[in-house]
Protein backbone atom coordinates (compact mmCIF):
# COMPACT_ATOMS: atom_id res chain seq x y z
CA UNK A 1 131.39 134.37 122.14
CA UNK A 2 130.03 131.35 123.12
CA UNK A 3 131.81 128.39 123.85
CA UNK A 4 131.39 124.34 124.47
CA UNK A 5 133.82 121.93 125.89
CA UNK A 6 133.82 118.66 124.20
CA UNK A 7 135.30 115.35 123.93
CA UNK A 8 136.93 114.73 119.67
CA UNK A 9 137.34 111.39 117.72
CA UNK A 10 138.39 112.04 114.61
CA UNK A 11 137.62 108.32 113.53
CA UNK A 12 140.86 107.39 112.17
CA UNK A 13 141.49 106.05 115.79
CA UNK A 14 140.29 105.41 119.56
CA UNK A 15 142.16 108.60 120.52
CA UNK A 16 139.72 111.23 122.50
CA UNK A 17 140.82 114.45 122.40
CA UNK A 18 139.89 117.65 124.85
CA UNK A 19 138.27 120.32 122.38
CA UNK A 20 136.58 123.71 122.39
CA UNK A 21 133.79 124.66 119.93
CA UNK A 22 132.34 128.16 118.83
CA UNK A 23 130.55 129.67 115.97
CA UNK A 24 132.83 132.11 114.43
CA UNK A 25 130.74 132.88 112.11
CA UNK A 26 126.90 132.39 110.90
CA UNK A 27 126.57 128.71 109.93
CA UNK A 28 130.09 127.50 110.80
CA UNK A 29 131.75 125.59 113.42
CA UNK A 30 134.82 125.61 114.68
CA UNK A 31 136.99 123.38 116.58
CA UNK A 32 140.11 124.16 118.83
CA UNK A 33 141.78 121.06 119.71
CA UNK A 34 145.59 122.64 120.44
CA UNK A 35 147.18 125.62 119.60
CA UNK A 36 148.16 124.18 116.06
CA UNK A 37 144.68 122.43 114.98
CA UNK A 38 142.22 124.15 114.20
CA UNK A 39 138.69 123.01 111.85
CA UNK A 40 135.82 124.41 110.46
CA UNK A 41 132.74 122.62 109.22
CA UNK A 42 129.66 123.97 107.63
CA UNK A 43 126.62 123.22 110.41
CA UNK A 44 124.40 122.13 108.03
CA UNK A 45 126.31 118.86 107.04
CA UNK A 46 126.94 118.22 110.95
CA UNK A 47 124.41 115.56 112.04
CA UNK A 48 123.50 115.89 116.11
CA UNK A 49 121.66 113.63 118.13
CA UNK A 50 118.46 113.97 119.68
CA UNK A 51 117.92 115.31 123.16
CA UNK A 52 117.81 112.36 125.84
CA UNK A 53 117.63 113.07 129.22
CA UNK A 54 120.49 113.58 130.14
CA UNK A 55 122.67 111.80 128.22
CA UNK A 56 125.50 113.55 126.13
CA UNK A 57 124.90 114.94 122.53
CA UNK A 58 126.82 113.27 120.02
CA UNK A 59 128.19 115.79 116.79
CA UNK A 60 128.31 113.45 113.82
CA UNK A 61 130.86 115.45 111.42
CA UNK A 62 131.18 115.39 107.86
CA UNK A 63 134.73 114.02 107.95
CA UNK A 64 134.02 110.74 109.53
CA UNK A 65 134.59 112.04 113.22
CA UNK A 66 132.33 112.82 115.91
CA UNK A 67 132.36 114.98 119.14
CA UNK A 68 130.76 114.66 122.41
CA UNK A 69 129.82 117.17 124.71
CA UNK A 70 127.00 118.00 127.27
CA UNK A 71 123.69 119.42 126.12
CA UNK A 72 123.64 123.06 126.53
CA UNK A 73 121.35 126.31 125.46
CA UNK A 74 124.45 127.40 122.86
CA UNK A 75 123.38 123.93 120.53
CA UNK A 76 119.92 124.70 119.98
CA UNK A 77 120.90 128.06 118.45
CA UNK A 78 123.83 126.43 116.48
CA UNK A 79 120.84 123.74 115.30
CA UNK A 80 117.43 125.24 115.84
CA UNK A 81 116.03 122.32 114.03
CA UNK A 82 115.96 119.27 115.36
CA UNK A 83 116.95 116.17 113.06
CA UNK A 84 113.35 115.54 113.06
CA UNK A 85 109.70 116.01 113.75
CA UNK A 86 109.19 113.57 115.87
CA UNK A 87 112.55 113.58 118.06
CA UNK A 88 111.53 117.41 118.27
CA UNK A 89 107.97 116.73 119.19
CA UNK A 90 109.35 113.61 121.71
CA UNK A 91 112.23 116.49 123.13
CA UNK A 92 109.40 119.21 123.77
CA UNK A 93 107.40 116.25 125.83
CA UNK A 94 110.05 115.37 127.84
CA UNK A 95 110.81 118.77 129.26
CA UNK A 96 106.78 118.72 130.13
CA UNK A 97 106.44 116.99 133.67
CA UNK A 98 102.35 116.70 132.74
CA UNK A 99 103.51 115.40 129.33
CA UNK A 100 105.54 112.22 131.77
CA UNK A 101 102.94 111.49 133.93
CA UNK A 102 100.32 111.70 131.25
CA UNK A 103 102.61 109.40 129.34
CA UNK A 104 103.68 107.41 132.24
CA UNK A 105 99.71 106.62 132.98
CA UNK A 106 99.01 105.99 129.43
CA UNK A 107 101.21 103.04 129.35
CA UNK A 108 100.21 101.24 132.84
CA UNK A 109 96.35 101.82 131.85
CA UNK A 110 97.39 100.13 128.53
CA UNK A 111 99.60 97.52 129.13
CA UNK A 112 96.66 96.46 131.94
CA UNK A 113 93.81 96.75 129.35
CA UNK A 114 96.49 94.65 126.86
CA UNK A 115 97.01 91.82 129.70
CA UNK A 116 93.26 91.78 130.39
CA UNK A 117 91.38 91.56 127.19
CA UNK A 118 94.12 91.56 124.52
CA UNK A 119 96.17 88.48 125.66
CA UNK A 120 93.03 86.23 126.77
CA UNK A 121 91.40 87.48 123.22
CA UNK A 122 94.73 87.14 121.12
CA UNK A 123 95.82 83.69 123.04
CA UNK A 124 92.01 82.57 122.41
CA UNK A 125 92.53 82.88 118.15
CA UNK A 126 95.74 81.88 118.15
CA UNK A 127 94.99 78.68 120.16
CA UNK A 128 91.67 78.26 117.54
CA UNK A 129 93.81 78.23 114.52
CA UNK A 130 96.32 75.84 116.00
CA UNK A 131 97.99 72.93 113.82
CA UNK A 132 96.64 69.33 115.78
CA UNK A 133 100.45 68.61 114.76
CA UNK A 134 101.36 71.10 117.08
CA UNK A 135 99.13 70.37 119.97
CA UNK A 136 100.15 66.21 119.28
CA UNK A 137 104.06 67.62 119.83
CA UNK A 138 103.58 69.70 122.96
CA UNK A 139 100.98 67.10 124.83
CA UNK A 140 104.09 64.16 123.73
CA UNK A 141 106.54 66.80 125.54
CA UNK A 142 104.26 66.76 128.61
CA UNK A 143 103.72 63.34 128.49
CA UNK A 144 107.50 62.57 128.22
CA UNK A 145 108.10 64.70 131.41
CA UNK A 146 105.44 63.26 133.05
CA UNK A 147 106.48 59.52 133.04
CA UNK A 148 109.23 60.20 134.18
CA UNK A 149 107.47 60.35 137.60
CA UNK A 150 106.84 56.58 137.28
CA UNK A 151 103.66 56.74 135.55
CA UNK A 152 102.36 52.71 135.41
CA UNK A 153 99.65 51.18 134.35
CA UNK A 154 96.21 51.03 136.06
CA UNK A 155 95.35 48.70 138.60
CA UNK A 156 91.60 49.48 138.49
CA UNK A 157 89.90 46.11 137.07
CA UNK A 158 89.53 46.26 133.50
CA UNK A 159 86.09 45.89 133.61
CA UNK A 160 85.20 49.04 135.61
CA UNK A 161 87.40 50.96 133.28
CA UNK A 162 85.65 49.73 130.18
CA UNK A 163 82.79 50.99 132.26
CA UNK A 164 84.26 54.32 132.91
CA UNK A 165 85.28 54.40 128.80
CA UNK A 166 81.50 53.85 127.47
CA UNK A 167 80.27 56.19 129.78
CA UNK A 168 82.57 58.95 128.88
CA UNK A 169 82.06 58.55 125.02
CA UNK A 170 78.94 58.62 125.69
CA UNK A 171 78.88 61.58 127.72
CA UNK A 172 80.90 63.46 125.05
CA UNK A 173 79.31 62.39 121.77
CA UNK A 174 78.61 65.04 119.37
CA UNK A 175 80.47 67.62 121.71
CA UNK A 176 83.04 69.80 120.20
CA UNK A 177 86.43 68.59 119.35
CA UNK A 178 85.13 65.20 120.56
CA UNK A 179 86.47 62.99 118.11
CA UNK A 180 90.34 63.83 120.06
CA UNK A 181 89.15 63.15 123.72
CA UNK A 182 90.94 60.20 124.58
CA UNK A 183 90.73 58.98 128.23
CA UNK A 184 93.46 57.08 129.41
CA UNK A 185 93.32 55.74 133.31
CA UNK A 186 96.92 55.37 134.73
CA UNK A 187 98.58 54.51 138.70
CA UNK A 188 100.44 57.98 139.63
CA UNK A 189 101.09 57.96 143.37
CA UNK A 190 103.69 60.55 142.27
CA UNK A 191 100.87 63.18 141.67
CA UNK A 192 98.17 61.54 143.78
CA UNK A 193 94.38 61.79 143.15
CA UNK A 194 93.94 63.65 140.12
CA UNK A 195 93.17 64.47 136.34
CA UNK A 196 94.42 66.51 133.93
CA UNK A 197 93.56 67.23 129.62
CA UNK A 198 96.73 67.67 127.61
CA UNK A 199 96.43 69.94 124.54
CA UNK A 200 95.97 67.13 121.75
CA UNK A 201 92.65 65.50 123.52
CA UNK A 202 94.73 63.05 125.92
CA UNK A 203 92.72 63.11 129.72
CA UNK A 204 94.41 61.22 132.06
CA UNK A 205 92.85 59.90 134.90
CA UNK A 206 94.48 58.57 138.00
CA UNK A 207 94.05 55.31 139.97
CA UNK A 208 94.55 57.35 143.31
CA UNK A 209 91.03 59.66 142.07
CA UNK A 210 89.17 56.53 141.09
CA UNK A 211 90.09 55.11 144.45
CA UNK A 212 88.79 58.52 146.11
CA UNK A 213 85.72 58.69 144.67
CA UNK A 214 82.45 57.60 145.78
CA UNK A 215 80.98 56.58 142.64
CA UNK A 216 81.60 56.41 138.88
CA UNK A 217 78.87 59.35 139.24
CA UNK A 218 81.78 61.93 140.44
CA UNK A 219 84.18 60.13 138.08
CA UNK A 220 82.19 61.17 135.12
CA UNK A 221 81.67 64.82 136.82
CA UNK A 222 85.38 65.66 137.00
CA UNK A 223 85.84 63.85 133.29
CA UNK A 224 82.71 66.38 132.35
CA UNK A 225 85.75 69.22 133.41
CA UNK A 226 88.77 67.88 131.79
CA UNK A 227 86.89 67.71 128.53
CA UNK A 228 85.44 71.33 129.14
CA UNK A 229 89.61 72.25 129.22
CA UNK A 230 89.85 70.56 125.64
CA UNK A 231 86.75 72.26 123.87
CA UNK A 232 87.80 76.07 125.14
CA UNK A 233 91.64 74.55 124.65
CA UNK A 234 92.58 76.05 127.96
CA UNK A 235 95.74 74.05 127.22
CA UNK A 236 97.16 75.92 124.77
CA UNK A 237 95.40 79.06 125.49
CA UNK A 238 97.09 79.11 128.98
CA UNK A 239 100.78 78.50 127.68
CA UNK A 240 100.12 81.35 125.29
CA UNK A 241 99.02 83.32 128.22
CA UNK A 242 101.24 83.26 130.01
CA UNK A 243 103.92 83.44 127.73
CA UNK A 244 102.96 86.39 126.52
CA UNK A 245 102.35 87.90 130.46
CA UNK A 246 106.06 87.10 131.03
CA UNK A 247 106.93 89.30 127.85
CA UNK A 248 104.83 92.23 128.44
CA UNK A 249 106.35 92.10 132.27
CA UNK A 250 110.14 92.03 130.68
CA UNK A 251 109.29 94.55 128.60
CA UNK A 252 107.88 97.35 131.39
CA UNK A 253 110.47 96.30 134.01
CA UNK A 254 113.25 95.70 131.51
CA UNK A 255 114.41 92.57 131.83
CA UNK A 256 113.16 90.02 129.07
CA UNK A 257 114.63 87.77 130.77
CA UNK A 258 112.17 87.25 133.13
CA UNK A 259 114.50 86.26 136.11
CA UNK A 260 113.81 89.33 138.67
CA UNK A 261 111.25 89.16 141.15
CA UNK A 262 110.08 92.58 139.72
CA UNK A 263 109.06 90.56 136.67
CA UNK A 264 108.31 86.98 137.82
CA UNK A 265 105.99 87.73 140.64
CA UNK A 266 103.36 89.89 138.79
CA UNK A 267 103.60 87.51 135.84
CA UNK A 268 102.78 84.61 138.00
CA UNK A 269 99.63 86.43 139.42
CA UNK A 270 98.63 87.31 136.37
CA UNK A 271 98.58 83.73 134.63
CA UNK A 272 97.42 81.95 137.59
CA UNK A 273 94.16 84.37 137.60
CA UNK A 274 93.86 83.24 133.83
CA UNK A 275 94.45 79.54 135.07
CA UNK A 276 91.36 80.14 137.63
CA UNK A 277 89.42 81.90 135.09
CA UNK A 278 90.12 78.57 132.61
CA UNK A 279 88.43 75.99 135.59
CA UNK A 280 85.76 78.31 135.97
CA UNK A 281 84.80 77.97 132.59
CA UNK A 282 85.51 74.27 132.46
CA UNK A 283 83.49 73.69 135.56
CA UNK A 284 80.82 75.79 134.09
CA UNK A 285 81.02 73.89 131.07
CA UNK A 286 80.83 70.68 132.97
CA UNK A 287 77.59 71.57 134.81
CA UNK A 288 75.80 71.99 131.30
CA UNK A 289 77.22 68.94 129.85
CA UNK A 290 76.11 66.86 133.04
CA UNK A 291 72.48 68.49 133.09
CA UNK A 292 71.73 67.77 129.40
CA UNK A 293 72.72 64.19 129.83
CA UNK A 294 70.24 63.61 133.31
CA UNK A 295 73.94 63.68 135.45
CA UNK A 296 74.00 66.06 138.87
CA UNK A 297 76.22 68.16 139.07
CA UNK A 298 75.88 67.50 142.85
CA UNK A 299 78.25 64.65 142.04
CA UNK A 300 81.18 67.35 141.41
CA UNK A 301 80.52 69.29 144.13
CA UNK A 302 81.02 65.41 146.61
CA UNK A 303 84.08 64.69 145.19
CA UNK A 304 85.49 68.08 145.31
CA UNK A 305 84.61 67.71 149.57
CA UNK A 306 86.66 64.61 149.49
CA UNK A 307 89.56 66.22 147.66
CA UNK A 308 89.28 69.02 150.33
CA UNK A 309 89.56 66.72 153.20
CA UNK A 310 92.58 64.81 151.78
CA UNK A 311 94.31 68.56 150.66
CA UNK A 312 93.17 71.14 152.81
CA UNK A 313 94.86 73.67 150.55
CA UNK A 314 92.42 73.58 148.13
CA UNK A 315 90.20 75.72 150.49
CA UNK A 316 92.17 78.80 150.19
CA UNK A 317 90.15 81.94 149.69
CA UNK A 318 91.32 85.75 150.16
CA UNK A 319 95.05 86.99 149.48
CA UNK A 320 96.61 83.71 149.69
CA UNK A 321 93.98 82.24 147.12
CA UNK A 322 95.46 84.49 144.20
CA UNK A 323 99.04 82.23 144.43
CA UNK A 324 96.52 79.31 143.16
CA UNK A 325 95.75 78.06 139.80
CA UNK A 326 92.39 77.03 141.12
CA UNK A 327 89.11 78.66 142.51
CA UNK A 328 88.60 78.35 146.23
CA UNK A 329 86.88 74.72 146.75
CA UNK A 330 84.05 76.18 148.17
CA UNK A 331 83.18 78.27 145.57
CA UNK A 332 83.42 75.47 143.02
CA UNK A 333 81.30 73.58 145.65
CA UNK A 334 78.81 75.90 145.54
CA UNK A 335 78.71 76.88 142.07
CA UNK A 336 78.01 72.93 141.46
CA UNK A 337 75.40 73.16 143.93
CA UNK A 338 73.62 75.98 142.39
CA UNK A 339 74.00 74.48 138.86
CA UNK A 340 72.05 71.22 140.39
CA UNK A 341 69.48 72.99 141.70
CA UNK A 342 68.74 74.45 138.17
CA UNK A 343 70.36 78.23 139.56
C-alpha cells in the first residue's frame, strides 16, 4: 500500500501536525495523524494544487483543513486529473527541457521585439493623444527643478534677442505644433552652453550658447533642432520610453523596483539609444526645415565643432558612445554636411 508523509492543519488553528496518507480504498483518502485519529475524505471533493517545480503540493480538504506534502508518483494516481487544462498542459511543459528553452527563447525574442518596435510605436500614440494640460504640468515640473540652478535672466542685449525671436517665428511658421513654440533666452552658467524643448513648446536658450556661437546663423540651426524635439514630441515620447523600459526590465529580472544593477543598467542603454534615435530625427528634421527656408545646414555642423572643442565628450563613438544620450559629434557633423550639400 502506498503511502505519503505529510504535514496537517486542520484550520481551526496554526498547529502542524506529522501525518500519513493512503488510499484504502478506490476514491478515498485516509489520514493517520496518531494512533487515535484517524479521517477519511472522498478524493473527489479534495482540491490539490498544481505541479510547480518543486515546490510542495498543497491538499485543500473538504473540512476547512489542508495538508502539505512533497510531490510524488502515488498523487497523480490518487488525482489523475489535474485541476485544469491548462495547469495540466503548463505541468506536461515543464517536465519538457525543449518545452523551457523553447519557452525561455520565446520570451527574450519577445520582450526585445516589444522594447524595439512596441514601446517606440506605443510611446509614439500615446504621446499624440496627449492632454496640452498635461504636457503644460510636466514642462512647469521641469522648469521648477530647473531654476533652482539659478536660472536668471538674459544678459544678451535686447535687441539681438528680438532679432533672434523674429527670426525663429519666422523660421517655424506654418510648421506643426507651431503655434506652442515659445523661445525663451535665459543666463545658466549652471548648465553652460546649451538648449533644450520642454514638452508644452517652451525652448530655452542659453546666454553661454549665444555667446559660443559664431553667428545668429548657428543660433537658428540648433533652434531648427529643439523645435524638431517638439513636432515628433520627443519630450514626452522619451519619458514614456523609458518608463516603460524600466518596467519591462523589472518585470524579466524581477524586481519592479528597478534598483538592481541587473535592471537599471540595461534599462539605461536601452532609453539612451531611444534618446539618440530622438536627436537623430530632430537633427534630420532640422536640416529640412533650414533647406526650405534658404538656411545651411553647414551652420549646425560649425557650432556643433565649437561645442566639441569646449566638451570633448561629445566626440565619443564605439562602446563608450552607447552610455550617451547623443550621437557621436562627428556623425551629426557629417550628417549636416551631407544635408548641405543636397546628399
Amino acid at each position: 500500500m502506498s503511502e505519503l508523509a505529510g504535514t496537517w492543519y486542520d484550520g481551526q488553528s496554526s498547529r502542524a501536525r506529522a501525518v500519513r496518507l493512503h488510499s484504502p480504498a478506490p476514491g478515498c483518502l485516509r489520514m493517520d495523524a496518531d494512533a487515535d485519529e484517524v479521517r477519511d475524505w472522498p478524493l473527489r471533493d479534495i482540491v490539490i494544487s498544481p505541479r510547480l517545480g518543486r515546490t510542495p503540493r498543497i491538499l485543500q480538504l473538504p473540512d476547512g483543513g489542508r495538508i502539505e506534502c512533497a510531490d510524488a508518483p502515488v498523487l497523480a494516481a490518487w488525482f489523475p486529473r489535474p485541476p485544469s487544462r491548462v495547469e495540466g498542459f503548463a505541468d506536461w511543459l515543464e517536465r519538457r527541457k525543449w518545452a523551457i528553452a523553447g519557452a525561455a527563447a520565446f520570451t527574450a525574442v519577445s520582450a526585445l521585439a516589444f522594447v524595439r518596435f512596441g514601446v517606440p510605436w506605443a510611446a509614439m500614440e500615446i504621446a499624440e493623444r496627449m492632454p496640452q494640460a498635461v504636457e503644460r504640468h510636466l514642462s512647469d515640473q521641469v522648469v521648477a527643478v530647473l531654476e533652482r540652478m539659478h536660472f536668471e535672466p538674459s544678459r544678451v542685449p535686447a535687441e539681438r534677442q528680438q532679432k533672434l525671436q523674429r527670426d525663429f517665428r519666422a523660421l517655424v511658421a506654418g510648421e506643426s505644433r507651431s503655434e506652442q513654440m515659445r523661445l525663451r533666452i535665459i543666463s545658466a552658467k549652471a548648465i553652460g552652453p546649451n538648449a533644450f524643448a520642454l514638452p508644452d513648446g517652451r525652448i530655452f536658450l542659453t546666454d553661454e550658447l549665444v555667446a559660443l556661437a559664431g553667428s545668429d546663423e548657428e543660433l537658428l540651426a540648433v533652434l531648427a533642432h529643439e523645435a524638431g524635439h517638439h513636432v515628433h514630441r520627443h519630450g514626452m515620447r522619451q519619458a514614456l520610453e523609458s518608463s516603460s523600459v524600466f518596467l519591462v526590465a523589472g518585470m524579466l529580472f524581477g524586481d519592479a523596483s528597478g534598483s538592481s544593477l541587473a535592471v537599471s543598467i540595461p534599462a539605461v542603454l536601452l532609453s539612451n539609444g531611444f534618446s539618440r534615435g530622438h536627436e537623430r530625427e530632430a537633427d534630420a528634421y532640422a536640416f529640412d526645415l533650414l533647406r526650405r527656408h534658404g538656411h545651411s545646414p553647414k551652420a549646425f555642423a560649425s557650432l556643433l565643432r565649437r561645442l566639441s572643442r569646449k566638451l570633448p565628450q561629445l566626440e565619443e563613438a564605439g562602446p563608450a558612445g552607447y552610455l550617451s544620450t547623443h550621437p557621436p559629434s562627428p556623425e551629426r557633423i557629417l550628417a549636416a554636411e551631407r544635408a548641405a550639400a543636397g546628399r
